[in-house]
Each structure stands twice: as C-alpha cells, then as structure tokens.
C-alpha atoms as a PDB file:
ATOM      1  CA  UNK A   1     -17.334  35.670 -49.901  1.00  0.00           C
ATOM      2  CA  UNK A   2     -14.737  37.855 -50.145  1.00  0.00           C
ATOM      3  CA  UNK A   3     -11.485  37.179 -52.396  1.00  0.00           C
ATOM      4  CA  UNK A   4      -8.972  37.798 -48.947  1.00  0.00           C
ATOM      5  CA  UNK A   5     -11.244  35.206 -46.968  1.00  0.00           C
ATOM      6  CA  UNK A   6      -9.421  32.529 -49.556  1.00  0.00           C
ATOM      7  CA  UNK A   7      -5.989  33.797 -48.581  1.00  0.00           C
ATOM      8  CA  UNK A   8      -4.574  31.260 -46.461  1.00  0.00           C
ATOM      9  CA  UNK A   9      -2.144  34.268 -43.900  1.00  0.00           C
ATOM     10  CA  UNK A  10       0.964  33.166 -42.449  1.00  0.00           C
ATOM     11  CA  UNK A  11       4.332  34.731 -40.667  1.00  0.00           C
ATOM     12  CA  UNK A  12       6.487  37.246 -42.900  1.00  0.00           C
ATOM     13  CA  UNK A  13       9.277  35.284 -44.147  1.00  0.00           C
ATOM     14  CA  UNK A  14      12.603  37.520 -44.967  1.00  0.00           C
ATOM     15  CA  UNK A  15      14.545  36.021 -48.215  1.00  0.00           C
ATOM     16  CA  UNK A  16      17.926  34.286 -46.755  1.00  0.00           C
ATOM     17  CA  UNK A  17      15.797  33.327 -43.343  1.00  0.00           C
ATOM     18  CA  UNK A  18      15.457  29.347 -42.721  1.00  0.00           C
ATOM     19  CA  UNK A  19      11.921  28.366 -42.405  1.00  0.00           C
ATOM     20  CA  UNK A  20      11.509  26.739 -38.859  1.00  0.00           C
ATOM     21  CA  UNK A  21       9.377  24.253 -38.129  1.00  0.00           C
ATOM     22  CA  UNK A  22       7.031  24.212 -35.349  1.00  0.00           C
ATOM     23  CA  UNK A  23       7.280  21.636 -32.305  1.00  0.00           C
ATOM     24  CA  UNK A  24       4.477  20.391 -31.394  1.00  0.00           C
ATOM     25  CA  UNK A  25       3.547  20.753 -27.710  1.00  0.00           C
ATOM     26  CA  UNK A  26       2.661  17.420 -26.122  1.00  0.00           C
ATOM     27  CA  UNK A  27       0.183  18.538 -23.018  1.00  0.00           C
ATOM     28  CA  UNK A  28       1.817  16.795 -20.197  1.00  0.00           C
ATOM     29  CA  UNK A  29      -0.269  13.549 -18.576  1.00  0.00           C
ATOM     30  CA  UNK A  30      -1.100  14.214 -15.118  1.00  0.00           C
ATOM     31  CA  UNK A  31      -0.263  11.181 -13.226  1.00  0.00           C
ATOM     32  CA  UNK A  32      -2.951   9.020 -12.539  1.00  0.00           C
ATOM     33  CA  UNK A  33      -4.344   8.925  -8.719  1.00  0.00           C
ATOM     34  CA  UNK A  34      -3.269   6.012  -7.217  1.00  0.00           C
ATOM     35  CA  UNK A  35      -6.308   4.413  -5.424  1.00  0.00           C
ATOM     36  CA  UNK A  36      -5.718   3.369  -1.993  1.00  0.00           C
ATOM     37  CA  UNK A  37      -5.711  -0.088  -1.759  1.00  0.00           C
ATOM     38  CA  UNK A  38      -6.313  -0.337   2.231  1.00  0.00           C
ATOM     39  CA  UNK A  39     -10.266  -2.112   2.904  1.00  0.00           C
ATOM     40  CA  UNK A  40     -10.601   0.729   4.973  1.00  0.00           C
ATOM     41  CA  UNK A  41     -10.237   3.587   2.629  1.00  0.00           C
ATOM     42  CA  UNK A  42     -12.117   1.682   0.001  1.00  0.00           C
ATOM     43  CA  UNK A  43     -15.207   1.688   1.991  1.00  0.00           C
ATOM     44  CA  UNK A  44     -15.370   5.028   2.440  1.00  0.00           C
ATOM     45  CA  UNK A  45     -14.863   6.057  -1.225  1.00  0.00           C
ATOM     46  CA  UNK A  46     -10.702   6.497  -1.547  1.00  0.00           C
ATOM     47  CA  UNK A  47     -10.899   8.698   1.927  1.00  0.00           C
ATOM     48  CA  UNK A  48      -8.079   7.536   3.920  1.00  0.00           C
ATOM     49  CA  UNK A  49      -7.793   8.161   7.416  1.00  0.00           C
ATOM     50  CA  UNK A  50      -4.657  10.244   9.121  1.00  0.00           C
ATOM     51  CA  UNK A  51      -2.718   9.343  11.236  1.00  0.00           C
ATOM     52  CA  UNK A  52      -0.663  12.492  12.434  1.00  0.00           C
ATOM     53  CA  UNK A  53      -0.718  16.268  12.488  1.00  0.00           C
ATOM     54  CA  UNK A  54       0.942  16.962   9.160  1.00  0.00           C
ATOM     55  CA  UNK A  55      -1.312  14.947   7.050  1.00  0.00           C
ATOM     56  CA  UNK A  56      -4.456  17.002   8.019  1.00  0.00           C
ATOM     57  CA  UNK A  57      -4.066  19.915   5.100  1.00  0.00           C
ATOM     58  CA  UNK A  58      -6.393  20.149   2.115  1.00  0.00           C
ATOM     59  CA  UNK A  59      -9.776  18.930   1.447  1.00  0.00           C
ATOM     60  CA  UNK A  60     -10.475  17.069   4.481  1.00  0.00           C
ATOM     61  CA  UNK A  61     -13.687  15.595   5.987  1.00  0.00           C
ATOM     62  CA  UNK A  62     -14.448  15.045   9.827  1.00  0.00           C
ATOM     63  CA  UNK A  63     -15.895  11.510  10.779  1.00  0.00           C
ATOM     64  CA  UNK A  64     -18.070  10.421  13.859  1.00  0.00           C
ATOM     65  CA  UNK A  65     -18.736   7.121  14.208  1.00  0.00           C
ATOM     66  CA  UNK A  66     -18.953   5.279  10.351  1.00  0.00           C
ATOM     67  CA  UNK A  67     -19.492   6.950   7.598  1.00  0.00           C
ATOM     68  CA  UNK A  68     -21.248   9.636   9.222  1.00  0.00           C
ATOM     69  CA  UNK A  69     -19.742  13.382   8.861  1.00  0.00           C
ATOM     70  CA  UNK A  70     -19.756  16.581   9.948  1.00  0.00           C
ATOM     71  CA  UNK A  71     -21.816  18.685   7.784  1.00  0.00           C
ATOM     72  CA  UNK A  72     -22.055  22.491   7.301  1.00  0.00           C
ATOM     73  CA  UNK A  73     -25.085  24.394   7.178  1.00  0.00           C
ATOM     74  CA  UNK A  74     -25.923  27.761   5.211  1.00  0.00           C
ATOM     75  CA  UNK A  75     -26.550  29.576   8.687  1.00  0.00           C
ATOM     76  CA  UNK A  76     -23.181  29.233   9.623  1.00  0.00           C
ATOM     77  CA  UNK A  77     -23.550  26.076  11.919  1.00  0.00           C
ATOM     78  CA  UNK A  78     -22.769  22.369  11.640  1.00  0.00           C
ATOM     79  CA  UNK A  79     -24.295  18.911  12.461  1.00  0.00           C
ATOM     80  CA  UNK A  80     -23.923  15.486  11.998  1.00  0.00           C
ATOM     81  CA  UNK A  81     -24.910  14.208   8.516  1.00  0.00           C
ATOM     82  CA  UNK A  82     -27.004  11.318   7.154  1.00  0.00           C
ATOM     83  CA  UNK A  83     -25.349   8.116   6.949  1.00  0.00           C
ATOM     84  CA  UNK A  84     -23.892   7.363   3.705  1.00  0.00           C
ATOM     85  CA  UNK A  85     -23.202   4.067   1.991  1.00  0.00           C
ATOM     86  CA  UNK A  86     -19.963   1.842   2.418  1.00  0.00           C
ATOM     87  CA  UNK A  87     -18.235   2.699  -0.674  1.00  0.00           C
ATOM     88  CA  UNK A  88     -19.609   6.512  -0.582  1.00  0.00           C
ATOM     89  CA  UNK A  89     -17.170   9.303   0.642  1.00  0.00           C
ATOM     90  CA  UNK A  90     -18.366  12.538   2.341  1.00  0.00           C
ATOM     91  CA  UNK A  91     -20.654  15.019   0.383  1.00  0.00           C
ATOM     92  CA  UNK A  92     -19.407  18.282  -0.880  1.00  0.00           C
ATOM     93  CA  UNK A  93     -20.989  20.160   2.315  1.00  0.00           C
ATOM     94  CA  UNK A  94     -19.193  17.568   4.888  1.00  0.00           C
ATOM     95  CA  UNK A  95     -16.085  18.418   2.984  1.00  0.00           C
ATOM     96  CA  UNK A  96     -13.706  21.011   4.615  1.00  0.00           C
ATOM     97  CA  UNK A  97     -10.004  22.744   3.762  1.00  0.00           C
ATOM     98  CA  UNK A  98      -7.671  22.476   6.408  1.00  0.00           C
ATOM     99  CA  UNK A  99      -4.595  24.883   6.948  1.00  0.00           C
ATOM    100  CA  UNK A 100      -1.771  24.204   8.787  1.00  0.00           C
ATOM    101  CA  UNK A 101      -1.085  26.948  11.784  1.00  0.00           C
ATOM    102  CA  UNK A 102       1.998  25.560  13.512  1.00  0.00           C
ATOM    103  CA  UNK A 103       3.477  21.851  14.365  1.00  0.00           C
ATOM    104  CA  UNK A 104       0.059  20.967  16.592  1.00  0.00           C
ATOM    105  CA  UNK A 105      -2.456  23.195  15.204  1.00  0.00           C
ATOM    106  CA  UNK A 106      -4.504  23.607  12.533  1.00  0.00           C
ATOM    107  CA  UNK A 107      -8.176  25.785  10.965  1.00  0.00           C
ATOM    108  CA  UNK A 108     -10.707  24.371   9.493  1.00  0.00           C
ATOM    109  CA  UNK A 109     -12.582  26.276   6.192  1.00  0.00           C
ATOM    110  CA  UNK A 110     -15.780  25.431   4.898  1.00  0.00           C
ATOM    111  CA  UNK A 111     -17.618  25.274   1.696  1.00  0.00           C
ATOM    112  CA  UNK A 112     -19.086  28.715   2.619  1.00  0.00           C
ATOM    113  CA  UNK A 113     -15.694  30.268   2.964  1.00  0.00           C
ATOM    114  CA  UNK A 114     -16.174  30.708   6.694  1.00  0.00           C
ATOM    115  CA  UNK A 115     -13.891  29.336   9.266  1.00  0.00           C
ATOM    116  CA  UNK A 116     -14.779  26.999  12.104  1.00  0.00           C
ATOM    117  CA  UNK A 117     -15.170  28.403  15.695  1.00  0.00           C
ATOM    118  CA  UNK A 118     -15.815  27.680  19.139  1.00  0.00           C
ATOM    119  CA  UNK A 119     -18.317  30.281  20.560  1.00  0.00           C
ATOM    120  CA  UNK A 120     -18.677  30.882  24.240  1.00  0.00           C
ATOM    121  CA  UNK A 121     -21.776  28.906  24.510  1.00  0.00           C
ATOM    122  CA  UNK A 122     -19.621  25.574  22.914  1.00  0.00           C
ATOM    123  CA  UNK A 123     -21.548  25.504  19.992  1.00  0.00           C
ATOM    124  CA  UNK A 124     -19.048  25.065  16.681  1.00  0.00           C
ATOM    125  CA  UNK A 125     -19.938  27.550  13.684  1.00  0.00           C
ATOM    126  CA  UNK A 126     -18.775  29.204  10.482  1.00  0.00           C
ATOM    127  CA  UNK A 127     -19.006  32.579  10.576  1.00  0.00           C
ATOM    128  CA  UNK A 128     -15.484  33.549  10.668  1.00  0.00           C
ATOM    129  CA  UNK A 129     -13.400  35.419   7.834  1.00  0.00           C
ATOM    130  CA  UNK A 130     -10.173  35.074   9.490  1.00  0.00           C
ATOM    131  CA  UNK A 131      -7.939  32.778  11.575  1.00  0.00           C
ATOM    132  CA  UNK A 132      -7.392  33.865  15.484  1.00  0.00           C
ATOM    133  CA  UNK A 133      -7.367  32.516  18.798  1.00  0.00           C
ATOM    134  CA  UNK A 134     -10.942  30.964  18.935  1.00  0.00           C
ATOM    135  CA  UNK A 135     -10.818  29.725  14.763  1.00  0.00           C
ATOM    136  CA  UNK A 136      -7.468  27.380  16.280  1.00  0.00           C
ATOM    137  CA  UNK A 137      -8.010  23.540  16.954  1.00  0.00           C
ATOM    138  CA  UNK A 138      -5.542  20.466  17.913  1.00  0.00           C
ATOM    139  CA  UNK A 139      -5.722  17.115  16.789  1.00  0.00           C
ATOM    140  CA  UNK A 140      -5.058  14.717  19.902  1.00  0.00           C
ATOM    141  CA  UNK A 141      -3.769  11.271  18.925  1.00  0.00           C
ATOM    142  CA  UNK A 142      -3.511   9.304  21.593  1.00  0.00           C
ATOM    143  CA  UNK A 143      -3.530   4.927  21.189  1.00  0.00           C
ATOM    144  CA  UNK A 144      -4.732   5.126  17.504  1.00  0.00           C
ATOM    145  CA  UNK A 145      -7.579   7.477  18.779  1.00  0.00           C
ATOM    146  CA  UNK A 146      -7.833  10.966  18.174  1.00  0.00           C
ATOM    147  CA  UNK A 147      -9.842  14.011  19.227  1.00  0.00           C
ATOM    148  CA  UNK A 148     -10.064  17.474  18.112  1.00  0.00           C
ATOM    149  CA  UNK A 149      -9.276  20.162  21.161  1.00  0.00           C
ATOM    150  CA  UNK A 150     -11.048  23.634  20.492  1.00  0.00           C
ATOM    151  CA  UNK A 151      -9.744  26.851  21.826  1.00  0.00           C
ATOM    152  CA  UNK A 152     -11.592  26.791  25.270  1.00  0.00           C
ATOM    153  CA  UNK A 153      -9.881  23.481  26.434  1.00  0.00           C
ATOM    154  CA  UNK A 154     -13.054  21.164  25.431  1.00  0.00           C
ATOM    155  CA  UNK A 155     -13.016  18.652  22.554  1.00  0.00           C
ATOM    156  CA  UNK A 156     -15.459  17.799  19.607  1.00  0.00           C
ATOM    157  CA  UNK A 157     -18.166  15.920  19.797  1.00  0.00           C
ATOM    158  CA  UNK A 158     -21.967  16.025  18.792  1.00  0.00           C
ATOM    159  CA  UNK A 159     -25.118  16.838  20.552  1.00  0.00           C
ATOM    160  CA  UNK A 160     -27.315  13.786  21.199  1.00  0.00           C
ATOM    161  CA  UNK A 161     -30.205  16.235  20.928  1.00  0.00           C
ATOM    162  CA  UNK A 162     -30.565  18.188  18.113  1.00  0.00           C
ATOM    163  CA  UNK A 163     -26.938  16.516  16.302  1.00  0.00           C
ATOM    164  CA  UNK A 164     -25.575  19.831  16.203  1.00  0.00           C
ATOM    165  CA  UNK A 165     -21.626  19.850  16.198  1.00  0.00           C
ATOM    166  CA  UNK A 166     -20.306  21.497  19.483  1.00  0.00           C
ATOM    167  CA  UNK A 167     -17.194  21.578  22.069  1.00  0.00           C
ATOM    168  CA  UNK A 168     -17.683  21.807  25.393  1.00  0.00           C
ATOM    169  CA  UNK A 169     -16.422  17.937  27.049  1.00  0.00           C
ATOM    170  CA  UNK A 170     -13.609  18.733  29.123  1.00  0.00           C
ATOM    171  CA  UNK A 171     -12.582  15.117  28.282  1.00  0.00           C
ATOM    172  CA  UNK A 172     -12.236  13.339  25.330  1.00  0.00           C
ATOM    173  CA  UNK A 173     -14.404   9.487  25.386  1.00  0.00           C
ATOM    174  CA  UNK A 174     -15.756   7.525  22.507  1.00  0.00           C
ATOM    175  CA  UNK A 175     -18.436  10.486  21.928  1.00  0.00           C
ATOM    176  CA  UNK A 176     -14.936  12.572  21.284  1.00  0.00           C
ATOM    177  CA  UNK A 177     -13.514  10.193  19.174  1.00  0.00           C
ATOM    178  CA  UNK A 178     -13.470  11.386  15.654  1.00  0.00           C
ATOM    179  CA  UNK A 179     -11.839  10.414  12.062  1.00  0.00           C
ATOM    180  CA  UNK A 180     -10.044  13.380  10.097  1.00  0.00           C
ATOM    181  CA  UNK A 181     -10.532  11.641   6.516  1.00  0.00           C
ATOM    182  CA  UNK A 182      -8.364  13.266   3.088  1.00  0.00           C
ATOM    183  CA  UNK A 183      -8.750  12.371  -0.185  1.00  0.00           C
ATOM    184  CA  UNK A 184      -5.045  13.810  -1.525  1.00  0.00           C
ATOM    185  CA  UNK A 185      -2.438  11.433  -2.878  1.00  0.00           C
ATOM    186  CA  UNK A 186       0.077  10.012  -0.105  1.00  0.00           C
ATOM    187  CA  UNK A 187       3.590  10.705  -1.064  1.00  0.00           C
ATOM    188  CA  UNK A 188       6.053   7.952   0.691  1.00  0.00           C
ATOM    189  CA  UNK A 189       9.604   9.064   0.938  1.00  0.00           C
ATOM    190  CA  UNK A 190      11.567   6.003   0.387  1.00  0.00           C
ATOM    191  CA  UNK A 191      14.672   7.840   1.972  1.00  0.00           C
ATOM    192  CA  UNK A 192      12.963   8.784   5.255  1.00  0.00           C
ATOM    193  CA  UNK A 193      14.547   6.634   7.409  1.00  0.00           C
ATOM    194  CA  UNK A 194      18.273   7.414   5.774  1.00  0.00           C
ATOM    195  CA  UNK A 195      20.080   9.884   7.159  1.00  0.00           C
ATOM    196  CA  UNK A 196      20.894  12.974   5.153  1.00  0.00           C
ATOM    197  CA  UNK A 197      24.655  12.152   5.169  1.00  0.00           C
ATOM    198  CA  UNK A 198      23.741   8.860   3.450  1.00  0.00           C
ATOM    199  CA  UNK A 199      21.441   9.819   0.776  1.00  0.00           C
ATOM    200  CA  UNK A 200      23.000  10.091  -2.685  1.00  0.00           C
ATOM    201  CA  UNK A 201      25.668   8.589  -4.953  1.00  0.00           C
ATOM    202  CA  UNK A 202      28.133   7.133  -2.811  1.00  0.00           C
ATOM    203  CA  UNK A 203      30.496   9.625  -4.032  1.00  0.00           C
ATOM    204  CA  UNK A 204      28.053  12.091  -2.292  1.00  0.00           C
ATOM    205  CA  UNK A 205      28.067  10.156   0.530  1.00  0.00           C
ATOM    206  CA  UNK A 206      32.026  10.348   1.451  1.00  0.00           C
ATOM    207  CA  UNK A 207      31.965  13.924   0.654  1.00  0.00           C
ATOM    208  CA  UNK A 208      29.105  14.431   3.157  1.00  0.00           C
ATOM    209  CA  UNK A 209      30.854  12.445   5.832  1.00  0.00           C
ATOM    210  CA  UNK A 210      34.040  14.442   5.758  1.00  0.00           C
ATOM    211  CA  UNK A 211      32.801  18.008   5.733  1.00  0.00           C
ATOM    212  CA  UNK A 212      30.902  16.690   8.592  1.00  0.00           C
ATOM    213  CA  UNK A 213      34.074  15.225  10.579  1.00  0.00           C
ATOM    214  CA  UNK A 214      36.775  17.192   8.873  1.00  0.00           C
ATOM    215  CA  UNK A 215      39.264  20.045   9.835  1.00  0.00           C
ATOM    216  CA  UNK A 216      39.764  22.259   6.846  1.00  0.00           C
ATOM    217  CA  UNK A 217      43.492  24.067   8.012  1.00  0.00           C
ATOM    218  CA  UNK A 218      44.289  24.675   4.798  1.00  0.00           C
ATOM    219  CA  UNK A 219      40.851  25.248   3.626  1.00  0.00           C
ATOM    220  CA  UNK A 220      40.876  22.375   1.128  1.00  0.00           C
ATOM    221  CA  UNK A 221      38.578  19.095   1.374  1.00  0.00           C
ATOM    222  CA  UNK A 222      41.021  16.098   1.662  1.00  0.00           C
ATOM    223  CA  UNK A 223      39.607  12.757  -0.012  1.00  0.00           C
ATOM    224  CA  UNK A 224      40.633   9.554  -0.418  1.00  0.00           C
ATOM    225  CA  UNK A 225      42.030   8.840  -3.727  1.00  0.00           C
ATOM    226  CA  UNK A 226      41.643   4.895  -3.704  1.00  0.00           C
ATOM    227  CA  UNK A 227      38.205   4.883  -5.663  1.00  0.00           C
ATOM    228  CA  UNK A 228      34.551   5.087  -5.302  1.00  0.00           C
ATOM    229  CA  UNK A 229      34.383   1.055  -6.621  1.00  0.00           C
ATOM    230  CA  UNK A 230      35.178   0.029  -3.140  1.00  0.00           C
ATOM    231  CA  UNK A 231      32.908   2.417  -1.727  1.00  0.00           C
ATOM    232  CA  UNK A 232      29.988   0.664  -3.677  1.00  0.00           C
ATOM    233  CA  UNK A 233      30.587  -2.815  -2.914  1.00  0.00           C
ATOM    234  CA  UNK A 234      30.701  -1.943   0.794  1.00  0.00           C
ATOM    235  CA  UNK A 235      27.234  -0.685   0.262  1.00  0.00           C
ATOM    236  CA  UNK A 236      25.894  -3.157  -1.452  1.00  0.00           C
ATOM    237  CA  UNK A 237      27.523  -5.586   1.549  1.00  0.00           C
ATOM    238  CA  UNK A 238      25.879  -3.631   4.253  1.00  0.00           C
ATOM    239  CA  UNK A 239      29.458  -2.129   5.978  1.00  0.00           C
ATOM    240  CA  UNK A 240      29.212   1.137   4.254  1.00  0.00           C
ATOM    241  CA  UNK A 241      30.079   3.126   7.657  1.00  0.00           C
ATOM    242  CA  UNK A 242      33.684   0.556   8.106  1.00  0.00           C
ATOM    243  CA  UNK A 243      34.765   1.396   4.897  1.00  0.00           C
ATOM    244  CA  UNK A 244      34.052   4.819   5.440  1.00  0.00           C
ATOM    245  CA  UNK A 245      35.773   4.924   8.396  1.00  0.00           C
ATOM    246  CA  UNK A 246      39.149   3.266   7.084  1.00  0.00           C
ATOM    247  CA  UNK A 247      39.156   5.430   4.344  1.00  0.00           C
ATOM    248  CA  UNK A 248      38.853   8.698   6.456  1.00  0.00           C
ATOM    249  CA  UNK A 249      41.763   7.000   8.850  1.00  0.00           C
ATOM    250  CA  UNK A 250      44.282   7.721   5.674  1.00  0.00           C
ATOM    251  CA  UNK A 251      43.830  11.596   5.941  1.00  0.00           C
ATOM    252  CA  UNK A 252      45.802  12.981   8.758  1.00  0.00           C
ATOM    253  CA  UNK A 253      42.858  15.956   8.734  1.00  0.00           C
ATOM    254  CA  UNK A 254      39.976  14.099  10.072  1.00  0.00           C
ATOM    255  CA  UNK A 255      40.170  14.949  13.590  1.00  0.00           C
ATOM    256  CA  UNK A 256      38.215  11.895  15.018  1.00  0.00           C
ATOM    257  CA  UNK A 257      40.258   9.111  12.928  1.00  0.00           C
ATOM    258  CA  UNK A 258      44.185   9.885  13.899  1.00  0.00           C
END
C-alpha cells in the first residue's frame, strides 16, 4: 500500500482563516400518505372515487361495475379486466395518467405511452402520440353517476362480447356508468368556503375590505385608527362584517358608508 493511501486529504486551510464547521443536512421526511379512511376506498386498496372534473389528473384507473377495470393491451386496445379482490386496487396495466385539457375535458395516457382514442368504428385504443380532437373525452356527472363522452358524441362502455372497451351508445345507462378511481393525496382547503376578502389576519381583513369599497382622492388608504383588538373579538363573536362596517362609517372616503 502506498505511503499517500494513509494520508487522510482535506480542504486547504489559509493561516488567519476560521475553520468552519460543516452542517449537517437533515434529508427532509416526506409526509406520510394519509390513508383514506372512507369503507369505500378501503375496499378497493386506498383508490378513492371522484367526484368532479378537476380531481381526474394523475394516475387514475377506470371502473365498471366492482372492482373490475379497464385494462390496456400491448396491441394498442383495451378490455375489461379480471375481477380483483375487495381490498386490491387496479393493476399496473388498468392504471392510466390523466391530463387536464380545459374545465370539462380531459386525455387519458396509458402504460404504453399511447393515448386513448375513439376510432370511427367505436372501438377505444392506444395508438396515439399526441392529444387532438378524437384523443378528447368528458366526464358526465349527473345524480352521483357519471359517464365518460368520447369525441363522436357516444359514451364508454364495454362489449358484452368479446369485453373489449368501446364508445358508440348514444346514451349513457348503467352499462355507461363508470368509476374514475385516483390514488393521489386529497388536499382540503379549510378556507374554501371564505371569501378572499376574509382570509387572513384580521388586520388583513380591514385592509382588504377598504381597497375594495374605498375612494383613494388623495391616493392614500384611510384606516381606522381605533385598534385591531376590537376587530378580533368581533370575529371571534361572529359580527365581523358590523364591526367592519362601523369602522369604515368613520372615514368620510368610503363611498358606500357616508
């Protein structure tokens, strides 16, 4: 072994320069997937089922019936898959990625890389390597059902023949009926239902209500200088918009209390 192999190297240190010590990186925890703790998502293996258009993004598997999906073939078609066990989710050929087109549609990619299509004869494939006109589909929720409408006006369903996936009812019945299952993590906005001029410190909150009702003449925002405190305990008492308004009354430049 060679006499420099014993060297232990390290950084050039200059003579007046501090010696530094190194921080050691903690790897940030990812934050453990919440399982869903509806009975219905449990049986089918943490898939939940959506509810509206602009859930259906990501890995996403389509459902007929229970616990039966739609599965893609090498060829470039699709049929219906073996049944699977409660407690199983879809296999890794039943599960698509879905991409979001516009505010109703969506496409539908498949383990091959290939997009879902309607062809002229209604059959449903995956041959495409790009989205257009006949690669387009639109969920349909109507009374807690929902169908999926293909390009040429006719909705998803499968062949009682052969099982092969195609599109070609003109109306959608409980053959049509589908589930669009995801496995992602739902993210609940707690501040949904609060208006934007409401959401923040209640300092925030004033501020946001006068730009939104005041004149600015003299291009200054005028406040009220009584306090935040009673702003908070109006809150916490539920008359958060009286107080408001009282307080907006004392500045002659809010047009709509004069």
């Amino acid at each position: 072994m060679s006499e420099y192999d014993n060297v232990r190297v390290g950084k050039l240190v200059l003579k007046g320069e501090k010696h530094k010590t190194k921080k050691r990186k903690h790897k940030s925890k990812k934050p453990e997937e919440k399982v869903q703790d509806d009975p219905d998502t449990i049986k089918h293996g943490n898939w939940w089922k959506i509810s509206k258009v602009e859930e259906i993004t990501g890995p996403v598997a389509i459902e007929f019936g229970n616990h039966t999906y739609v599965k893609a073939l090498d060829n470039g078609m699709f049929m219906l898959g073996a049944p699977h066990n409660e407690g199983e989710g879809p296999s890794p050929e039943e599960i698509l990625t879905a991409i979001s087109i516009n505010e109703r549609k969506v496409a539908f990619k498949s383990g091959y890389n290939k997009y879902l299509r309607v062809e002229k004869s209604g059959a449903v494939t995956g041959r495409s390597d790009a989205i257009g006109a006949m690669e387009q589909w639109e969920p349909v929720f109507e009374d807690g059902k929902l169908a999926l409408l293909g390009y040429n006006d006719c909705f998803l369903s499968v062949d009682p023949e052969d099982d092969s996936v195609v599109a070609n009812a003109k109306r959608a019945g409980p053959d049509q009926f589908i589930q669009i299952r995801s496995q992602s993590i739902k993210e609940e906005n707690p501040l949904k239902d609060v208006p934007t001029e409401e959401q923040g410190k209640v300092n925030d909150i004033e501020l946001n209500y006068v730009k939104k009702y005041q004149k600015f003449q003299d291009k200054r925002i005028k406040l009220c200088q009584d306090g935040t405190q009673v702003l908070k305990k109006a809150k916490d008492e539920g008359c958060l918009h009286e107080t408001l308004l009282d307080r907006r009354s004392k500045m002659k430049a809010d047009r709509y209390c004069k």
